[in-house]
Protein backbone atom coordinates (compact mmCIF):
# COMPACT_ATOMS: atom_id res chain seq x y z
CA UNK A 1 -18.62 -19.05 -1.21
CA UNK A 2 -16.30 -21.95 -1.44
CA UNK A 3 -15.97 -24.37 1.47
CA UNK A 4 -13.37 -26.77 1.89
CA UNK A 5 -12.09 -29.58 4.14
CA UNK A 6 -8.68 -29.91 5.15
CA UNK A 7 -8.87 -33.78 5.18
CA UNK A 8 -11.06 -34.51 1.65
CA UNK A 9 -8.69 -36.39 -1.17
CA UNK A 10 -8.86 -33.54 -3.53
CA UNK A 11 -8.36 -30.30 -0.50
CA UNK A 12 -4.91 -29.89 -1.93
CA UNK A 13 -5.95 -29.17 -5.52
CA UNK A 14 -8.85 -27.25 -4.49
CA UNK A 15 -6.53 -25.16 -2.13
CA UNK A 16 -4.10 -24.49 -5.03
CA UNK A 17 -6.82 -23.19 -7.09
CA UNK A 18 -7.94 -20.64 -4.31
CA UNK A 19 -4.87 -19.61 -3.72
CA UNK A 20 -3.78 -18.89 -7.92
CA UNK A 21 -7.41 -17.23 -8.37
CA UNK A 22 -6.76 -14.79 -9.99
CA UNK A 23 -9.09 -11.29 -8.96
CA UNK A 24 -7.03 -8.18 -10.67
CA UNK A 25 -6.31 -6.12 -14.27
CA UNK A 26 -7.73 -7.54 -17.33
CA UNK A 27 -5.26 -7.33 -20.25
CA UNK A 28 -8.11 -4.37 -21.57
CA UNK A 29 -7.10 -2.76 -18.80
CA UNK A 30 -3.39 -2.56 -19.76
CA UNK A 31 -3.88 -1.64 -23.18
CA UNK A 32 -6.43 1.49 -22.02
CA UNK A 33 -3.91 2.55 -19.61
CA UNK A 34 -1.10 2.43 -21.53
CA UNK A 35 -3.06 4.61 -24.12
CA UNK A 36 -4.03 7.45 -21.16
CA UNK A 37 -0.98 7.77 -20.10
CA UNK A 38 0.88 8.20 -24.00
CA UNK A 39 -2.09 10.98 -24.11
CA UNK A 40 -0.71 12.84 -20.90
CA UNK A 41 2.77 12.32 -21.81
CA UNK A 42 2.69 13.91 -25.17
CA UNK A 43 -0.52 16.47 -24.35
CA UNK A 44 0.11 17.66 -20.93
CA UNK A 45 -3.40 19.91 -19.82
CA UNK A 46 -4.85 19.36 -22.92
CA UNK A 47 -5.27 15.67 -22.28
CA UNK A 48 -6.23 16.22 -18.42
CA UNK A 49 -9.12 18.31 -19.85
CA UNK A 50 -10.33 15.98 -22.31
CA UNK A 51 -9.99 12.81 -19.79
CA UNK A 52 -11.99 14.71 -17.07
CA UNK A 53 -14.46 15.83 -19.45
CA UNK A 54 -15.09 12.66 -19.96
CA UNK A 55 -14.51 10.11 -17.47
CA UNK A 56 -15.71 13.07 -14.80
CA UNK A 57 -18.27 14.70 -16.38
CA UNK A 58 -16.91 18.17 -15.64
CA UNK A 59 -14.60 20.75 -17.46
CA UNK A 60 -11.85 21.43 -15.37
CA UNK A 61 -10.97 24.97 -16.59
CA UNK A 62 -14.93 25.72 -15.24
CA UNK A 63 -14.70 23.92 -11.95
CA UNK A 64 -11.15 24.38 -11.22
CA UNK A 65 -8.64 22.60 -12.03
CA UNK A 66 -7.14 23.27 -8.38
CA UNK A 67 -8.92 23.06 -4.76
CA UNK A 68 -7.47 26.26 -2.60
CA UNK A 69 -5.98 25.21 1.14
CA UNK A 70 -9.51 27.67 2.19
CA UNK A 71 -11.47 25.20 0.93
CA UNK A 72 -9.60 22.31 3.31
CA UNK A 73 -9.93 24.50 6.21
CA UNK A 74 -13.29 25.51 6.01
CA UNK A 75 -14.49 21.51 5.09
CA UNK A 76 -12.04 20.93 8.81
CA UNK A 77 -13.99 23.98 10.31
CA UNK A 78 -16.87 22.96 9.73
CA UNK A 79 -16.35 18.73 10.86
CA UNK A 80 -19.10 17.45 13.57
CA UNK A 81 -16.70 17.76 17.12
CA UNK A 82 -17.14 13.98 17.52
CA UNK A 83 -15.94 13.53 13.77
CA UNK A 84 -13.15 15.93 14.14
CA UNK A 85 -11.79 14.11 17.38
CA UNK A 86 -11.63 10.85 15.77
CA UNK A 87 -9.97 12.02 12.84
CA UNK A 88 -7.50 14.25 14.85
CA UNK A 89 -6.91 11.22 17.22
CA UNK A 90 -5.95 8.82 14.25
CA UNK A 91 -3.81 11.19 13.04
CA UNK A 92 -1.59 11.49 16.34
CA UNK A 93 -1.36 7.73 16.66
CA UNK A 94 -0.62 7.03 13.29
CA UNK A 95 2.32 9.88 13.13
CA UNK A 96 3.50 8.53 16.36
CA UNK A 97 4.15 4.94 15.07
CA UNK A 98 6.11 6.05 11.92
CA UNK A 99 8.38 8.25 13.74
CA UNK A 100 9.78 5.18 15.02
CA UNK A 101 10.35 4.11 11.72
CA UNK A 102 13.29 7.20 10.64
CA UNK A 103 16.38 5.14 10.11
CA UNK A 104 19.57 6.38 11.40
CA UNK A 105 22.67 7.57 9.11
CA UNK A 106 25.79 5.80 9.76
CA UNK A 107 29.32 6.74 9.83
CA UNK A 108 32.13 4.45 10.60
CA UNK A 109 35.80 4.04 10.40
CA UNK A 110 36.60 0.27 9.72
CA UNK A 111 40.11 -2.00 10.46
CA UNK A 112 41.98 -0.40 7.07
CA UNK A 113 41.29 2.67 7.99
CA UNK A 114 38.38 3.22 5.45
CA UNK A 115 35.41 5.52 6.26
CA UNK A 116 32.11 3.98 5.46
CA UNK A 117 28.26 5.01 5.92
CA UNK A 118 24.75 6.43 4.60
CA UNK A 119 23.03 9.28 4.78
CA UNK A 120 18.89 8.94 4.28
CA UNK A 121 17.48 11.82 2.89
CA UNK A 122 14.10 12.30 1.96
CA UNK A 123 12.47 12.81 -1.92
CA UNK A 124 11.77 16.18 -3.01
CA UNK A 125 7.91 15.78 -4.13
CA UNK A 126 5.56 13.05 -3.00
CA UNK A 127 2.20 12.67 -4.80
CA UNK A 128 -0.78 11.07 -3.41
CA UNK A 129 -3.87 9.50 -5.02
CA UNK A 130 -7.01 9.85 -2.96
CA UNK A 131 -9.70 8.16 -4.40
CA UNK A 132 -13.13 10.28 -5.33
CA UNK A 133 -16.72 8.95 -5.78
CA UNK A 134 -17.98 6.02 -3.82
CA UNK A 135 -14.20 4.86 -2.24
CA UNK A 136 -13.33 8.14 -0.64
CA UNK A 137 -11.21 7.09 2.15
CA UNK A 138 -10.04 10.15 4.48
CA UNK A 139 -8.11 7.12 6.55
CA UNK A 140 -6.19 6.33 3.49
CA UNK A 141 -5.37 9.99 2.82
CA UNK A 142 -3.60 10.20 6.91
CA UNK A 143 -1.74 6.92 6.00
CA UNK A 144 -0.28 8.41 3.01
CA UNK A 145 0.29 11.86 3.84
CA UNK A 146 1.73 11.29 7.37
CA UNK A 147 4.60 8.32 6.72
CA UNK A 148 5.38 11.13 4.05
CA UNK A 149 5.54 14.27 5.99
CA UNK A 150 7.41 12.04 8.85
CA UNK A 151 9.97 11.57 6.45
CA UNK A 152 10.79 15.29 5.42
CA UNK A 153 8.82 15.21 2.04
CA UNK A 154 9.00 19.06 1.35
CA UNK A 155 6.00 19.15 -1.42
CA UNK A 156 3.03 16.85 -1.02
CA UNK A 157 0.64 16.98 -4.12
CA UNK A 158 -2.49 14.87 -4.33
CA UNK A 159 -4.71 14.16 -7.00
CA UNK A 160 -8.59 12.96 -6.78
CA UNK A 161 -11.35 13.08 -8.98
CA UNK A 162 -14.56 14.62 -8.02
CA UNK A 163 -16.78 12.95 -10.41
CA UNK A 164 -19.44 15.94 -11.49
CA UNK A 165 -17.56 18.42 -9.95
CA UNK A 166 -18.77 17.20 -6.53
CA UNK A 167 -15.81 17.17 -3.80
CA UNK A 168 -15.28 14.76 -0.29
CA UNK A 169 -15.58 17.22 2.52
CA UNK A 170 -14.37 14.74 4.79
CA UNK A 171 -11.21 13.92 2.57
CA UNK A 172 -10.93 18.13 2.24
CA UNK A 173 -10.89 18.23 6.23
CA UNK A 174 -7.90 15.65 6.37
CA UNK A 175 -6.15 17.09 3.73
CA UNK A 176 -6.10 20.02 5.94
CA UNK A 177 -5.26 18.09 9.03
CA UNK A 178 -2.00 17.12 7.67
CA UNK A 179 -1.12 19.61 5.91
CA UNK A 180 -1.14 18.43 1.65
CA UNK A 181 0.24 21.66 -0.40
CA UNK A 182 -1.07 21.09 -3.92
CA UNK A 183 -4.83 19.39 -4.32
CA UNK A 184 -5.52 18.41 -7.90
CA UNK A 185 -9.01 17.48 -9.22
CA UNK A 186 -7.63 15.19 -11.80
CA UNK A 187 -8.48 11.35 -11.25
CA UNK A 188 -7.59 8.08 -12.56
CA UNK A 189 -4.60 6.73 -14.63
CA UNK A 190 -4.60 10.45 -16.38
CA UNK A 191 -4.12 11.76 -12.71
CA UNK A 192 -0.96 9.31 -12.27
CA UNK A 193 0.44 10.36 -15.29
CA UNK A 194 0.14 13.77 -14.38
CA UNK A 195 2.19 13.17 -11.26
CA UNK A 196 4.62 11.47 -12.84
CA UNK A 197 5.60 13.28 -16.26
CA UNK A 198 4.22 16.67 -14.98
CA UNK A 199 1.22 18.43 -16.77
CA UNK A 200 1.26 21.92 -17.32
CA UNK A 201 0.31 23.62 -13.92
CA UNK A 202 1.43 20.18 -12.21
CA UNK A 203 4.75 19.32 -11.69
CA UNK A 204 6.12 16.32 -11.68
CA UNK A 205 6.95 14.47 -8.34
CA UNK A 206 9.17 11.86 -6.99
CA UNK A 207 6.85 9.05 -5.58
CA UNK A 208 3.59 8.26 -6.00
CA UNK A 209 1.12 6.30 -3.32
CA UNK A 210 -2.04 5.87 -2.55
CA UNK A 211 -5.00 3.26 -3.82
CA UNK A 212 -7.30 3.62 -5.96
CA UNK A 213 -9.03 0.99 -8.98
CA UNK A 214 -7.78 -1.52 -11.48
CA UNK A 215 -6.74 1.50 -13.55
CA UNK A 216 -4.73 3.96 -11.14
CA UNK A 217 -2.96 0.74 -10.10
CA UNK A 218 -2.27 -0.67 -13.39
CA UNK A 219 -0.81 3.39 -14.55
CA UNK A 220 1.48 3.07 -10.81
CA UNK A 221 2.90 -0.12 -12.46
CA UNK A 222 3.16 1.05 -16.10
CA UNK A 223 4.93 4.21 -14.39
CA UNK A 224 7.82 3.04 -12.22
CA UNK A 225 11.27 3.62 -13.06
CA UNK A 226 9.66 6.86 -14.22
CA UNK A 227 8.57 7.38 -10.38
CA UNK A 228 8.73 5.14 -7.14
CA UNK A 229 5.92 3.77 -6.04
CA UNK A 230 4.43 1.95 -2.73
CA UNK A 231 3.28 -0.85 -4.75
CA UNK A 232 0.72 -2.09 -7.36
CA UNK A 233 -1.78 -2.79 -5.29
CA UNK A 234 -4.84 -5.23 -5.94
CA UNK A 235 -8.67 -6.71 -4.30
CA UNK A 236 -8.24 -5.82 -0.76
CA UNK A 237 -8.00 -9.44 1.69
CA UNK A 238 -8.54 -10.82 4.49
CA UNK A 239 -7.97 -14.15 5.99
CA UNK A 240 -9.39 -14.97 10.00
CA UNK A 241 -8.51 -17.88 11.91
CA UNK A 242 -10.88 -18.45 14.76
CA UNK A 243 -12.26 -21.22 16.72
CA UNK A 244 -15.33 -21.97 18.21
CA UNK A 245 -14.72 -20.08 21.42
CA UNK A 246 -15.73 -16.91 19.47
CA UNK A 247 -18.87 -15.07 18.57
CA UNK A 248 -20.10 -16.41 15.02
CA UNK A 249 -21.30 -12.96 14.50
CA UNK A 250 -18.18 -11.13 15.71
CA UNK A 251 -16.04 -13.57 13.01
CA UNK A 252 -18.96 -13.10 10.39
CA UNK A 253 -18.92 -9.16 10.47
CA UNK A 254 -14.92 -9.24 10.35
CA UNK A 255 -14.93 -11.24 7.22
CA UNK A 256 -17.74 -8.80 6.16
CA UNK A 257 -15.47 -5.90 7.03
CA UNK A 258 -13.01 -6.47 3.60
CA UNK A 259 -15.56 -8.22 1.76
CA UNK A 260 -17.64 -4.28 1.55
CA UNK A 261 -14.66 -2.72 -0.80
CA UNK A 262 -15.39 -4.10 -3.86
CA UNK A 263 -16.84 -7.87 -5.74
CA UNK A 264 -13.13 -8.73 -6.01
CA UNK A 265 -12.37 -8.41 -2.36
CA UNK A 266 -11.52 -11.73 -0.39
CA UNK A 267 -12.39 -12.76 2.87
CA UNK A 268 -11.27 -16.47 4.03
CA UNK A 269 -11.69 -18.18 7.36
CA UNK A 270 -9.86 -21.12 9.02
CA UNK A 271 -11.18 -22.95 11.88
CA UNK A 272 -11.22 -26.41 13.10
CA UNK A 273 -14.71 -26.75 14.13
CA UNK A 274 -17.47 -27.95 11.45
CA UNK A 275 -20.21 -26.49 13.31
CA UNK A 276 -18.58 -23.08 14.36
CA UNK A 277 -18.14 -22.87 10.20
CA UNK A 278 -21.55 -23.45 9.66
CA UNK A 279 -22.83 -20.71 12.49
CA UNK A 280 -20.51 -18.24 10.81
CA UNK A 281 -21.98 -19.00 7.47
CA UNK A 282 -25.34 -18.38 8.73
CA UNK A 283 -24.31 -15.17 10.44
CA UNK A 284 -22.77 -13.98 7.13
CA UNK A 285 -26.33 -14.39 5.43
CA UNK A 286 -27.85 -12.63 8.03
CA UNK A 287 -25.58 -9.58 8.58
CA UNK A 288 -25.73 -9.31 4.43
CA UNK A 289 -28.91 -8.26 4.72
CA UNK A 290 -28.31 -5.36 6.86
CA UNK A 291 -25.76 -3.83 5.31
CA UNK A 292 -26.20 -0.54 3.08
CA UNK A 293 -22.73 -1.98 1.17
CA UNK A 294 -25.13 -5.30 0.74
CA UNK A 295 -24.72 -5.35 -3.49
CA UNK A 296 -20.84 -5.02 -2.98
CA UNK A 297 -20.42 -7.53 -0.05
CA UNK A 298 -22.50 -10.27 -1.22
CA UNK A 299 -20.91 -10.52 -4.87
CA UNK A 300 -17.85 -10.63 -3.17
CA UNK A 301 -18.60 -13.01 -0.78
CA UNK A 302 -20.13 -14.89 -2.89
CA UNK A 303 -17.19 -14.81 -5.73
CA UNK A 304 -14.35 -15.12 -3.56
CA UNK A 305 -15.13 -15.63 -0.29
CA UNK A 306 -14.11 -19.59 1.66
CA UNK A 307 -14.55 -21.54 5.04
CA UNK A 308 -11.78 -24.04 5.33
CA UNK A 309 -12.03 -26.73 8.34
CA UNK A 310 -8.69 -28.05 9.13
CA UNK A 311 -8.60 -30.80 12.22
CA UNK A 312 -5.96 -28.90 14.19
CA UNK A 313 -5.41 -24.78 14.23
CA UNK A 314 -1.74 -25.79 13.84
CA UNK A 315 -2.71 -27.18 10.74
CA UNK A 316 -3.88 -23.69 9.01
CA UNK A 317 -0.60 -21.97 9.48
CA UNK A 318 1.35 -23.57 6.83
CA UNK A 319 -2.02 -22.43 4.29
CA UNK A 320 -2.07 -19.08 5.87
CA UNK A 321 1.76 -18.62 4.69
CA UNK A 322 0.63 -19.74 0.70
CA UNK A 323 -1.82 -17.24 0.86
CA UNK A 324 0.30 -14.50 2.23
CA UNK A 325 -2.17 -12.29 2.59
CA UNK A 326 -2.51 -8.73 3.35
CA UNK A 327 -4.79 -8.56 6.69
CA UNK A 328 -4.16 -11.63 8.49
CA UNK A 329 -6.50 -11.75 11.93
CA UNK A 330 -5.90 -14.42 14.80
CA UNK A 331 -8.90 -14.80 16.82
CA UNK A 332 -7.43 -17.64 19.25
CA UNK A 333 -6.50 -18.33 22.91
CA UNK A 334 -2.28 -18.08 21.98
CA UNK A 335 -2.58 -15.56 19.02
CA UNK A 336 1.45 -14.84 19.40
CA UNK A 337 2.76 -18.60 19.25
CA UNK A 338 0.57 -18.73 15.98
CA UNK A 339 2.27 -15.47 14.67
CA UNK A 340 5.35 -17.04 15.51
CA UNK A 341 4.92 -19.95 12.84
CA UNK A 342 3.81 -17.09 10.14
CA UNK A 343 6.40 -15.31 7.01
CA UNK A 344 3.71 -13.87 4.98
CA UNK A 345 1.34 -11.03 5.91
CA UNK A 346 1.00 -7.62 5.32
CA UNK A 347 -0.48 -7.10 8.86
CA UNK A 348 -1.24 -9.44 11.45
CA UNK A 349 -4.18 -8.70 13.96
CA UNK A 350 -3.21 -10.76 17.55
CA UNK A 351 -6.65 -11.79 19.70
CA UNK A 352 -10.35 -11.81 19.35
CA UNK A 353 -10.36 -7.87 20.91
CA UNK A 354 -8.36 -6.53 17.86
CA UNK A 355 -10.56 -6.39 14.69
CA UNK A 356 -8.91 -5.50 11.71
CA UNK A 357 -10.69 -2.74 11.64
CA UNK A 358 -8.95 -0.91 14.70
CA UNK A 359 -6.07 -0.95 11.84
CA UNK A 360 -7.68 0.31 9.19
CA UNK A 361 -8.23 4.33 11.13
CA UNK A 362 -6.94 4.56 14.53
CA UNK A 363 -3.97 1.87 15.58
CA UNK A 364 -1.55 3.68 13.97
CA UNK A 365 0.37 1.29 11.67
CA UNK A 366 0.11 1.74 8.33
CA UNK A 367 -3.14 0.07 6.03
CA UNK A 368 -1.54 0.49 3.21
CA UNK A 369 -0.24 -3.44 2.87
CA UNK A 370 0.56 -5.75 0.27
CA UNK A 371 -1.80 -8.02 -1.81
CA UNK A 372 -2.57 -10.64 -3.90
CA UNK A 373 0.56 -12.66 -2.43
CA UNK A 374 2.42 -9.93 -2.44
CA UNK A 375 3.14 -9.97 1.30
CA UNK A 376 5.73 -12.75 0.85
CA UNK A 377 8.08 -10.16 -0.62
CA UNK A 378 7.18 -6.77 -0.10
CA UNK A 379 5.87 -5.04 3.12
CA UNK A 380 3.32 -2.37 4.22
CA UNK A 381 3.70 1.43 3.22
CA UNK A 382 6.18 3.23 5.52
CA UNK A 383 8.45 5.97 6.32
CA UNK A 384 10.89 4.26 4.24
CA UNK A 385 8.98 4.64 0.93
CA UNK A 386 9.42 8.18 1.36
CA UNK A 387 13.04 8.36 2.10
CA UNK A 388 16.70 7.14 0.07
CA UNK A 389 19.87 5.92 1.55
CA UNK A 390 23.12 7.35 0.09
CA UNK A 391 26.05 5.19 0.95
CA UNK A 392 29.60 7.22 1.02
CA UNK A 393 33.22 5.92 1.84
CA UNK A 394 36.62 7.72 2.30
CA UNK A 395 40.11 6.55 2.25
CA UNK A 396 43.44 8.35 3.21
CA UNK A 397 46.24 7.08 1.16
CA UNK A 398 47.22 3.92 3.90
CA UNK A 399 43.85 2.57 3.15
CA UNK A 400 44.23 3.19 -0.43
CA UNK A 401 47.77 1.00 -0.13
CA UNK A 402 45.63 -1.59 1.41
CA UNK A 403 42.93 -1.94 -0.73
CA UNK A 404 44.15 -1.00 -3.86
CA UNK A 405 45.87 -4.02 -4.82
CA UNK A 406 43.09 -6.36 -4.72
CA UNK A 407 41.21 -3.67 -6.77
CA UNK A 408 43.32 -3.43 -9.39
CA UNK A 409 43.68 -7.50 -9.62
CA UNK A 410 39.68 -7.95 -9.76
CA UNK A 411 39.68 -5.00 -12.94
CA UNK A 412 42.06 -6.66 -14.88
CA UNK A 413 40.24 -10.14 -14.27
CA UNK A 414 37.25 -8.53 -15.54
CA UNK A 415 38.81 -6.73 -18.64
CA UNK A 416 38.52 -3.04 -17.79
CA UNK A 417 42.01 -1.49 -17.35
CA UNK A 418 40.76 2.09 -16.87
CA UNK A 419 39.56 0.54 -13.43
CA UNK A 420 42.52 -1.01 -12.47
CA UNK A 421 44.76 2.22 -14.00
CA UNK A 422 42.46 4.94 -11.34
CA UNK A 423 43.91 2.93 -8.25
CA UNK A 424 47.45 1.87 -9.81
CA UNK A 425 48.68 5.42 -10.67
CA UNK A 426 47.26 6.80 -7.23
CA UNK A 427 49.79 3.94 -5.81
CA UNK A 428 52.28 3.89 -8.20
CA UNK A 429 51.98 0.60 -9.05
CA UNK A 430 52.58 -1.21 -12.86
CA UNK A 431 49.55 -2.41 -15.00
């Protein structure tokens, strides 16, 4: 764990080099990527087999390559009630905040008479990566599905691998819950590829979301242009700024809370009190040793994890907005007039009562965020991922008269005379 001090000579070269780490795809990782997906492209099925047969350990045409909706509805059947009602409750809060995110077509008749607007409509086919094996997230699975269905998605197809043939029940149930049409058992970058060029049974589809490992996000950037995508997402993040007014062990387990995922996960506190760092280091070591995700959060911690003293609160907000990260959690007395001062973050968690956590199942906005920087330009999965904007226009011929000069002088100044010749015969003008 690196600790730093806002006010030693060399903090500001010690910062930069936290904040360029970098924690994602090797360049192996590229190259074997690049090679699965050639293999799915040219091979279709063929390749899926042979890639699940061996990265899986099962033969799809034995298993299945497909899991029937029965299967979902029996896994939902048979849910513990408590389990059921927590799942059904995230669901309802998290379709409730998107709904508020469907943009509005427009249609408008300006000063020259010209009619201008868009129409949003959504994509035809959606597909969604759930991961399998150890990171089977039925919370990811709601945040993908529902921003999707929200939108008017008419096909939702989802891949996962079930490594040894063994399936998620849990992920089955939510699948269920919201409704998913097509369930694949096909994992990995072979499983993006797949959803992208279409494989046999599998047809292609529009968009493509969902996390997954270095390799499912390193095939979603290979991929688009082919498809959309959310985004390439990396090591999940988290960065807390607390004083001393709060529990040690409250800050310690939410810095514990990202650094579980995986060894290249990041977890980062500011503060302004020396001794309130040290108590949270402490409780760190202690809660380590409880956890059953121990061997993931202490490499992680470990690897990437930093306590930064700065001598004023204030003072962290400018280093908050270099990092840009993607869970950003304000544990302070004014938690809004620091928020105020921030650009960059995925999602921002406001008071020492709202864990990040709470955000990552039941809140309702959306966990799929931004990382590794990436929050300074891009935003959090949404309705809008899901959906395109058409722009039309329509002129009568007095708008024409009153625009079409200036058109046809710009398309000569640029050297293409068909352009200027589609307006000037319209208006009988000379070119």
């Amino acid at each position: 764990m690196i600790r730093l001090t806002a006010t030693d000579a060399s903090f500001a070269s010690a910062f930069e080099t936290l904040v360029a780490a970098r924690r994602e795809a090797s360049s192996d990782v590229t190259r074997d990527v690049a090679a699965i997906i050639a293999d799915v492209r040219d091979r279709g099925e063929p390749a899926l087999r042979d890639l699940t047969q061996r990265l899986d350990r099962h033969d799809l045409d034995a298993t299945g390559w497909r899991i029937a909706p029965e299967t979902c509805a029996a896994a939902f059947a048979a849910l513990d009630p408590d389990l059921r009602t927590a799942l059904e409750l995230a669901a309802a809060r998290i379709k409730a905040y998107h709904e508020k995110q469907r943009p509005l077509d427009t249609d408008d008749t300006d000063s020259a008479g010209v009619r201008l607007g868009a129409r949003w409509t959504p994509v035809d086919a959606a597909g969604l990566y759930v991961p399998g094996g150890r990171a089977a997230y039925p919370s990811s699975l709601l945040m993908n599905a529902i921003p999707a269905k929200v939108a008017g998605v008419k096909r939702l197809a989802m891949v996962t691998p079930t490594p040894d043939g063994t399936i998620n029940d849990l992920v089955l149930a939510a699948a269920h819950l919201v409704g998913i049409d097509e369930i694949w058992r096909v994992g990995g970058a072979q499983g993006i590829a797949a959803l992208a060029y279409g494989a046999g049974r599998i047809a292609p589809v529009d968009v493509i979301t969902g996390p997954g490992n270095a390799w499912v996000a390193e095939a979603k950037r290979q991929l688009y242009g082919v498809v959309g995508i959310d985004m390439v997402a990396g090591p999940s993040e988290i960065v807390v700024v607390a004083d001393a007014q709060n529990d040690p062990e409250w800050t310690a387990a939410d810095l514990l809370s990202q650094a579980e995922h995986d060894t290249t996960t990041q977890s980062i506190l500011f503060t302004d009190d020396a001794a309130y760092a040290n108590a949270v280091a402490a409780a760190v070591d202690r809660q380590l040793s409880t956890l059953a995700t121990e061997a993931v959060a202490r490499v992680a911690w470990d690897a990437n994890g930093a306590i930064i003293v700065v001598e004023s609160l204030a003072d962290a907000a400018p280093l908050v907005d270099r990092l840009a990260p993607e869970h950003l959690q304000l544990a302070i007395p004014d938690p809004q007039a620091f928020f105020d001062r921030i650009r960059h973050a995925g999602s921002v968690f406001l008071g020492r009562y709202t864990p990040e956590a709470i955000g990552d199942y039941v809140a309702g906005p959306n966990h799929v965020l931004p990382t590794g920087r990436r929050a300074r330009f891009a935003s959090g999965l949404s309705v809008l991922d899901f959906m395109k904007r058409t722009s039309f226009l329509q002129l009568d011929e007095d708008a024409l008269r009153e625009l079409g000069p200036a058109t046809v002088a710009l398309a000569k100044a640029e050297g293409l005379p068909a352009h200027a010749r589609s307006v000037a015969l319209r208006l009988r003008l000379n070119t």
